[in-house]
Protein backbone atom coordinates (compact mmCIF):
# COMPACT_ATOMS: atom_id res chain seq x y z
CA UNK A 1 0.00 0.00 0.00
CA UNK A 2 1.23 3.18 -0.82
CA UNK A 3 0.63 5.56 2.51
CA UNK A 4 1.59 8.62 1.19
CA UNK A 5 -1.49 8.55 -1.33
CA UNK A 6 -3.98 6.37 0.89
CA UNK A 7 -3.03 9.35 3.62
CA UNK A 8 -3.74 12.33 0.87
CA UNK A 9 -6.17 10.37 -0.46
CA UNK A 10 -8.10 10.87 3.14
CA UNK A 11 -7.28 14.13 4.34
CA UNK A 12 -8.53 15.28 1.09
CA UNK A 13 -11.70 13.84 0.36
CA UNK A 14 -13.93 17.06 1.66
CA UNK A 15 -11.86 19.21 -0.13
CA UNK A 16 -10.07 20.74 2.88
CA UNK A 17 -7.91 20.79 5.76
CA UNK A 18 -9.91 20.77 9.34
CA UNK A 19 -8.56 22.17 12.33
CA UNK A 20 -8.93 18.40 14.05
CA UNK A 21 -6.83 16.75 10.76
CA UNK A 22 -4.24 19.13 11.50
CA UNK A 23 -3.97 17.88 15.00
CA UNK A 24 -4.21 14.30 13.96
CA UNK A 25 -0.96 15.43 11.36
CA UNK A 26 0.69 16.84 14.58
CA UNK A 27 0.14 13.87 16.14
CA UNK A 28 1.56 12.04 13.59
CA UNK A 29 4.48 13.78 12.30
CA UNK A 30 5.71 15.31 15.88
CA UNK A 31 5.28 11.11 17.10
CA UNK A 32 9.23 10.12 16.66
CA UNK A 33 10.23 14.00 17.62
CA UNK A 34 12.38 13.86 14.21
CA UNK A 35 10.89 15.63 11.74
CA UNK A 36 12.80 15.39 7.33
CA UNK A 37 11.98 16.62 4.58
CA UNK A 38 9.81 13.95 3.63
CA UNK A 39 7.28 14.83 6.24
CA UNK A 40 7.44 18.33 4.83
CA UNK A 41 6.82 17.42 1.25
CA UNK A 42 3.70 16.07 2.15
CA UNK A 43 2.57 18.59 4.14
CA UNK A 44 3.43 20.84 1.00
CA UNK A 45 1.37 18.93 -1.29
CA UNK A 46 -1.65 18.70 0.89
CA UNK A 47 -2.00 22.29 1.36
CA UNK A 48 -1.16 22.71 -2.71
CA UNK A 49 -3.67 20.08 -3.13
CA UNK A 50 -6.29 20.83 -0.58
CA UNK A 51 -8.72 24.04 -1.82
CA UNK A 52 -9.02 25.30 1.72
CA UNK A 53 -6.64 24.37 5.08
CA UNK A 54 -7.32 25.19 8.24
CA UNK A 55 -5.23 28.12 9.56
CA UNK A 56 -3.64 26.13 12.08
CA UNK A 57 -2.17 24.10 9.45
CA UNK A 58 -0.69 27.03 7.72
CA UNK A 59 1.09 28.04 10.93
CA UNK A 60 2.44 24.19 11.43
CA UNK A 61 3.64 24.23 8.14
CA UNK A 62 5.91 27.15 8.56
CA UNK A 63 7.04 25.72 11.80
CA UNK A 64 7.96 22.44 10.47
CA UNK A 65 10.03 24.18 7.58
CA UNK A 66 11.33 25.92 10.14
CA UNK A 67 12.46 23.33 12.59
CA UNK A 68 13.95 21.34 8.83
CA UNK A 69 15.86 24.23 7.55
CA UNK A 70 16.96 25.71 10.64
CA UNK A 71 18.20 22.54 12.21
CA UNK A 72 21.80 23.03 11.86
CA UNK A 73 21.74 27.12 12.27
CA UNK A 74 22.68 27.81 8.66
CA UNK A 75 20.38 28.24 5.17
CA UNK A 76 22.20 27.03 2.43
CA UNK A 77 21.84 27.86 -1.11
CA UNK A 78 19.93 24.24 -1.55
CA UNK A 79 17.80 25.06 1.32
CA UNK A 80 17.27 28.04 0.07
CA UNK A 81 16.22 26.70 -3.24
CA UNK A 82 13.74 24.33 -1.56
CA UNK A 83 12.09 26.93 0.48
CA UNK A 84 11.47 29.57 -2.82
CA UNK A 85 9.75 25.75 -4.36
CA UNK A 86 7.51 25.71 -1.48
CA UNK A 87 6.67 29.60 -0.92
CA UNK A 88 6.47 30.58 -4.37
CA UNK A 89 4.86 27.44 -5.37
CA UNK A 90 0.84 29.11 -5.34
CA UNK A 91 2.79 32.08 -7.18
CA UNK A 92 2.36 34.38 -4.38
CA UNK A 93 3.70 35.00 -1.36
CA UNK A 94 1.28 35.93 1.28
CA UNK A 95 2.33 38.25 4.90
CA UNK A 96 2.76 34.90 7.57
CA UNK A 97 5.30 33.57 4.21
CA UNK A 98 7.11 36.98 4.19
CA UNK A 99 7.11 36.95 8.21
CA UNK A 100 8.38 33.72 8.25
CA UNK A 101 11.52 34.63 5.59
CA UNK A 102 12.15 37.63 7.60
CA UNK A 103 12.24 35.36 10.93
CA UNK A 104 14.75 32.85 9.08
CA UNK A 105 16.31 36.23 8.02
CA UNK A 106 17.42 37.67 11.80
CA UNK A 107 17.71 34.17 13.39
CA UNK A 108 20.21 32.39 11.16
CA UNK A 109 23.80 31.80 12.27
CA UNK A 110 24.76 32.05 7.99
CA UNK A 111 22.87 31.73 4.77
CA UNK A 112 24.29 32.48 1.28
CA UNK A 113 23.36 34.49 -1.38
CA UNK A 114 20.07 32.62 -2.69
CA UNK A 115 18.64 32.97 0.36
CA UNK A 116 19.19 36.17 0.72
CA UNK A 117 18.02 37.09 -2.67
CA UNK A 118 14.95 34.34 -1.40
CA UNK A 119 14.30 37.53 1.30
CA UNK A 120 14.12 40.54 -1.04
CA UNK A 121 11.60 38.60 -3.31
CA UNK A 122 9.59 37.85 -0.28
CA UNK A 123 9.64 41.17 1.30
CA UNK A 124 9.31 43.40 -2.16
CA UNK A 125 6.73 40.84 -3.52
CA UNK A 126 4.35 41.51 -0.38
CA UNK A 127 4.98 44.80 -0.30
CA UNK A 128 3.69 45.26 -4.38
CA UNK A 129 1.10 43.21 -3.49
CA UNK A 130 -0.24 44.89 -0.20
CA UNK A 131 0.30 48.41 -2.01
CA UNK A 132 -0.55 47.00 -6.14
């Protein structure tokens, strides 16, 4: 059996996200208190997927990436990659994305140059958009 898809396959059958799916996720993904990149793809493709998630899965999302990218202290250029895939993947970036950038921004030991290009695209693409 293929989990990923049976999993997807069930979260998504309404259409959305509920708050209490995103606490059965926590549950799931938190379980082993090691959280990859893995886990994180699929939480990426369920909220591309999904037409409407829960807010609370929006904000465990960004933690998760969080927790992933910021496990050794550093962004690197790959990372950064990744994390433009992910944010920019709807083709917008909305204000919790650009807060969260600008949090990965002032709390990492290092990053290189994609991410930091990664920030100004974050922080000038929300600011167009909240004054465009």
């Amino acid at each position: 059996m293929n989990w990923r898809a049976f999993t997807k396959k069930l979260l998504l059958a309404n259409g959305r996200i509920t708050e209490n799916e995103t606490e059965l996720l926590k549950r799931a993904i938190l379980e082993d208190r090691k959280v990859d990149r893995e886990e994180v793809e699929l939480l990426v493709e369920l909220k591309r997927e999904a037409p409407m998630v829960h807010p609370e899965f929006d904000a465990f999302l960004l933690r998760i990436l969080k927790s992933v990218v910021m496990a050794d202290g550093a962004i690197t250029d790959a990372e950064a990659r990744w994390l433009r895939k992910i944010l920019f993947a709807d083709n917008q970036v909305v204000k919790a994305e650009t807060k969260f950038i600008e949090d990965l921004h002032r709390e990492a030991k290092s990053f290189g140059k994609e991410f930091e290009q990664l920030w100004k695209d974050c922080t000038q693409l929300q600011g167009s958009q909240l004054h465009g």
